[in-house]
Protein backbone atom coordinates (compact mmCIF):
# COMPACT_ATOMS: atom_id res chain seq x y z
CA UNK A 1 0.00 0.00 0.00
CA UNK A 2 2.58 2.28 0.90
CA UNK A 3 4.01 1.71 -3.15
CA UNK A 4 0.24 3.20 -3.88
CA UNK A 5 0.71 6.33 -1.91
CA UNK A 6 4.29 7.70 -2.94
CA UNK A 7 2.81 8.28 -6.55
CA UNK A 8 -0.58 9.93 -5.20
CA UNK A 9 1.17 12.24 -2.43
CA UNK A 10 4.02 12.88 -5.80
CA UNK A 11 1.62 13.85 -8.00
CA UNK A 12 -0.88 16.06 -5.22
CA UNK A 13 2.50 17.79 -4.75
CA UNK A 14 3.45 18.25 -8.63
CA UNK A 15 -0.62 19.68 -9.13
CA UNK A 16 -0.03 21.88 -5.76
CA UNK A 17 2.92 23.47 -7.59
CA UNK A 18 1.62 23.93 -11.28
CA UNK A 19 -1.87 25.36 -9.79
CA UNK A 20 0.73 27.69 -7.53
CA UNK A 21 2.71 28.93 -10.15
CA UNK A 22 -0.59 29.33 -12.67
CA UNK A 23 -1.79 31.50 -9.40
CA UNK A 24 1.57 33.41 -9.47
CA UNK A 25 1.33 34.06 -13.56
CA UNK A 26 -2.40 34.90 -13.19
CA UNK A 27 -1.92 37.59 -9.84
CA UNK A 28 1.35 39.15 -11.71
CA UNK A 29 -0.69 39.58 -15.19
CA UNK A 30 -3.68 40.90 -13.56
CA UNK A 31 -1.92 43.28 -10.86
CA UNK A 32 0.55 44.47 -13.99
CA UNK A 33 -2.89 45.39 -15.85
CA UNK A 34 -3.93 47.20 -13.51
CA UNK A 35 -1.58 49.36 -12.50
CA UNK A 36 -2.09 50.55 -16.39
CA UNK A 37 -6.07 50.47 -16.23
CA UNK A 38 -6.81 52.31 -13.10
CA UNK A 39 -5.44 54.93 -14.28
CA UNK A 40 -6.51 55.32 -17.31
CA UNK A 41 -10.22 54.62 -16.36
CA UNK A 42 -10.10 57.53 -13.79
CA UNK A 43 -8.68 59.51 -16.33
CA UNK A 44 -11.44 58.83 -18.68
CA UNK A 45 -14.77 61.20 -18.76
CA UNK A 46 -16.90 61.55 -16.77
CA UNK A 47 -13.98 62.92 -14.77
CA UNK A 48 -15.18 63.08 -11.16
CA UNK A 49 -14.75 62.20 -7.62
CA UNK A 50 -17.27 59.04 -7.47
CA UNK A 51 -17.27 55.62 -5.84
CA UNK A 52 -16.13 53.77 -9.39
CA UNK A 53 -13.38 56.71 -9.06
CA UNK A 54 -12.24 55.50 -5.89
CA UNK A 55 -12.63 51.88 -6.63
CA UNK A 56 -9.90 52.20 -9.73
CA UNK A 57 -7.58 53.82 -6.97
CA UNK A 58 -7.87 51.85 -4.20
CA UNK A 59 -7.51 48.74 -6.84
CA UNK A 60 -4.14 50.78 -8.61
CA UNK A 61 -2.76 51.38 -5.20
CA UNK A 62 -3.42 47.51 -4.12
CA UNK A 63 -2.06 46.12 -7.25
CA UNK A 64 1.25 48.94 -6.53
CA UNK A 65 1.35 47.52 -3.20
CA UNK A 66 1.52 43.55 -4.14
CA UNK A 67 4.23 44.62 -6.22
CA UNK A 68 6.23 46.09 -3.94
CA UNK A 69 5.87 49.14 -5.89
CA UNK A 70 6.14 51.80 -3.22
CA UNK A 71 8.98 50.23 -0.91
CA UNK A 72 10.97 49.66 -4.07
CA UNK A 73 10.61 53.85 -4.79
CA UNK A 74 11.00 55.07 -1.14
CA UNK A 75 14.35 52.54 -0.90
CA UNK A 76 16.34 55.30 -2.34
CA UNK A 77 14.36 58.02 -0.42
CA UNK A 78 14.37 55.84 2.95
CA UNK A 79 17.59 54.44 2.63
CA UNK A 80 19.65 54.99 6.47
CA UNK A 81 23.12 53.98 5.36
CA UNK A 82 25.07 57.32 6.14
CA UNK A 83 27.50 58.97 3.19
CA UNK A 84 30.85 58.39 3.52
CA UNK A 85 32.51 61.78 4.59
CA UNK A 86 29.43 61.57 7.35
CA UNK A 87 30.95 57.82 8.41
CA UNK A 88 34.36 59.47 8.54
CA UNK A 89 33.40 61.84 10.74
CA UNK A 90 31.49 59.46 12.62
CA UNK A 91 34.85 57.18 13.23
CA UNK A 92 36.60 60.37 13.91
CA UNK A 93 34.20 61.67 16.75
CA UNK A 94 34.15 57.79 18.59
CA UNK A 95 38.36 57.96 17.96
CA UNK A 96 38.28 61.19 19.18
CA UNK A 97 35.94 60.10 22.60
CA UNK A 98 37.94 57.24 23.15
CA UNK A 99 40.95 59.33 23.43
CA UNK A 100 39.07 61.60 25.98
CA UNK A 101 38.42 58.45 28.02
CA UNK A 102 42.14 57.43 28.14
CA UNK A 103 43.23 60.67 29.39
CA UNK A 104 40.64 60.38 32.39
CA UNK A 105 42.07 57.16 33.15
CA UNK A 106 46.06 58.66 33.19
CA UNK A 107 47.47 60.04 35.95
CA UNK A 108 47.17 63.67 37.41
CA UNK A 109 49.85 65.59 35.45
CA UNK A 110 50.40 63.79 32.12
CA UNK A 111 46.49 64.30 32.17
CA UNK A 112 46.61 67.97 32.33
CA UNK A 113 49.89 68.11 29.91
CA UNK A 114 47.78 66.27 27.54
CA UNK A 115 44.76 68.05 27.80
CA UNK A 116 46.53 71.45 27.04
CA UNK A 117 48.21 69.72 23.84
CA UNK A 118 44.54 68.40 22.53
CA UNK A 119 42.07 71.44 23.55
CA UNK A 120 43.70 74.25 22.59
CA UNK A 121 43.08 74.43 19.24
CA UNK A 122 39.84 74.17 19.97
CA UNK A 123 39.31 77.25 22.65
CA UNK A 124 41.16 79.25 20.02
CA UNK A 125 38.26 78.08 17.55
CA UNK A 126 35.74 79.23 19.84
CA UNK A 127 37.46 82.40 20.60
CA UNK A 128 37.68 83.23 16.70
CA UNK A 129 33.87 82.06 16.19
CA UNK A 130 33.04 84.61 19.13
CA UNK A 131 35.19 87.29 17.61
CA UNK A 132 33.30 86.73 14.26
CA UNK A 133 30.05 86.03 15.71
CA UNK A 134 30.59 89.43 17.58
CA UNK A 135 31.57 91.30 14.63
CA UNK A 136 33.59 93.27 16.81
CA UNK A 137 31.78 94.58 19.74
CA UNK A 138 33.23 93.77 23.29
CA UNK A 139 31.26 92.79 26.54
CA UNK A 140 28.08 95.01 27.82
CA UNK A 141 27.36 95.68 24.18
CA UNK A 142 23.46 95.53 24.68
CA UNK A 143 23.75 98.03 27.71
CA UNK A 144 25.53 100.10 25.96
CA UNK A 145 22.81 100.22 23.04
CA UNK A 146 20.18 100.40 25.35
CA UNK A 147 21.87 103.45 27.01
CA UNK A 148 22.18 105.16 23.87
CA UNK A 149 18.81 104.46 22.83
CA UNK A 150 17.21 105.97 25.84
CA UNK A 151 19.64 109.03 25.66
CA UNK A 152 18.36 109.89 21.97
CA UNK A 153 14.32 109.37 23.09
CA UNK A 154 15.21 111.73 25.90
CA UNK A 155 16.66 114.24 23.25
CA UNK A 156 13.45 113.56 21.02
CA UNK A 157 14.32 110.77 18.78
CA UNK A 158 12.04 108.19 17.15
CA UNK A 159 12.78 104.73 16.29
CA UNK A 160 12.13 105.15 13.25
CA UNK A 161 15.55 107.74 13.17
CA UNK A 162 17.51 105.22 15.22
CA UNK A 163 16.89 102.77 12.55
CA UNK A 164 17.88 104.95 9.89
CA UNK A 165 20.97 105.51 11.47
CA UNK A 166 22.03 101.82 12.48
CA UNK A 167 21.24 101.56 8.78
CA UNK A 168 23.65 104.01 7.43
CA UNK A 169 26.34 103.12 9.71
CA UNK A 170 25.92 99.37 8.44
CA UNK A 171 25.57 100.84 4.74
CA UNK A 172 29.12 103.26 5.03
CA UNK A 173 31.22 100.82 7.07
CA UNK A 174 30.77 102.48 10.54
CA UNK A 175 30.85 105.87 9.05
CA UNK A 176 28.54 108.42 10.66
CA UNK A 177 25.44 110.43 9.06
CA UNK A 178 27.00 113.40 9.03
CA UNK A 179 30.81 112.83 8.25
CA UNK A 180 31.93 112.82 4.22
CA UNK A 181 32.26 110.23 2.53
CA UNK A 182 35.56 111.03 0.86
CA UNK A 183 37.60 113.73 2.62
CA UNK A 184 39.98 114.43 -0.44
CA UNK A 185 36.98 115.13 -2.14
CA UNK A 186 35.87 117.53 0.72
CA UNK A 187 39.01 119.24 0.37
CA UNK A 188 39.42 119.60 -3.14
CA UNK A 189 36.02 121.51 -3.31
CA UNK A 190 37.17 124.07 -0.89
CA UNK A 191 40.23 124.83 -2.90
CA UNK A 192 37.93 125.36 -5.44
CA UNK A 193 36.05 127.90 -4.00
């Protein structure tokens, strides 16, 4: 009996995978169909926003969906590997840490020695950032505005005059409203005259 069987269970299994892979052909010609049809038949008049409308969608975004449509777009898009000057930087930052946590671990005055060598470049960076950042001004620079800025609304002055004149001092490089421009040009006209 068991002779019986081996061609039976052989030939359920052979059927199983010709009806699976007639399943397979069928779902990839229909789903390829319609992700030309649905939109084509929405496009088509009467163009509004109906049930049949929405049925062509929903079956063009199912038929985009068992095709792996949209992950296969948004791999590019979704895609978490970092570039490589980013891993670079990356290894350099952990290198850089690991470094940090070997010096904690040395001794008191090779620690400090070292710590001079490796940070100083980078309080002079913040220094220079600050200096640019400040564009010049030293400490107390916002009293100091303030201070002026209540002395000229004592004298009179609107903001809107204030502004005008933080505007011309940014437009002439720090030069005043009423000093010339050009003082050999100043001085050539009163020769002149």
């Amino acid at each position: 009996m068991s002779s019986s069987s081996a061609p039976s269970d052989e030939a359920e299994r052979l059927h199983a995978s010709r009806m699976d892979q007639s399943y397979r052909k069928f779902v990839n010609g229909v789903t390829l169909g319609t992700l030309f049809l649905a939109p084509i038949m929405v496009m088509l008049p009467p163009r509004r926003l109906n049930f049949t409308s929405l049925a062509w969608g929903g079956a063009f975004a199912a038929a985009a969906v068992h095709r792996e449509i949209p992950a296969k777009m948004a791999r590019p898009f979704l895609d978490i590997s970092m570039p490589r000057r980013a891993r670079e930087l990356k290894e350099q930052r952990e290198r850089d840490e690991q470094r940090r946590r070997m010096l904690d671990a040395q001794p008191g005055a090779e620690k400090e020695k070292d710590l001079g060598k490796s940070y100083a470049p980078k309080d002079l960076l913040e220094e220079k950032a600050r200096e640019i950042w400040m564009g010049g001004e030293t400490e107390g620079w916002k009293e100091r505005r303030l201070q002026e800025e209540r002395e000229k609304l004592a004298q009179g002055e609107g903001y809107g005059s204030m502004i005008m004149e933080q505007i011309w001092e940014v437009w002439n490089w720090g030069g005043k409203k009423g000093e010339d421009d050009n003082p050999a040009e100043g001085a050539s006209s009163s020769k002149g005259t």
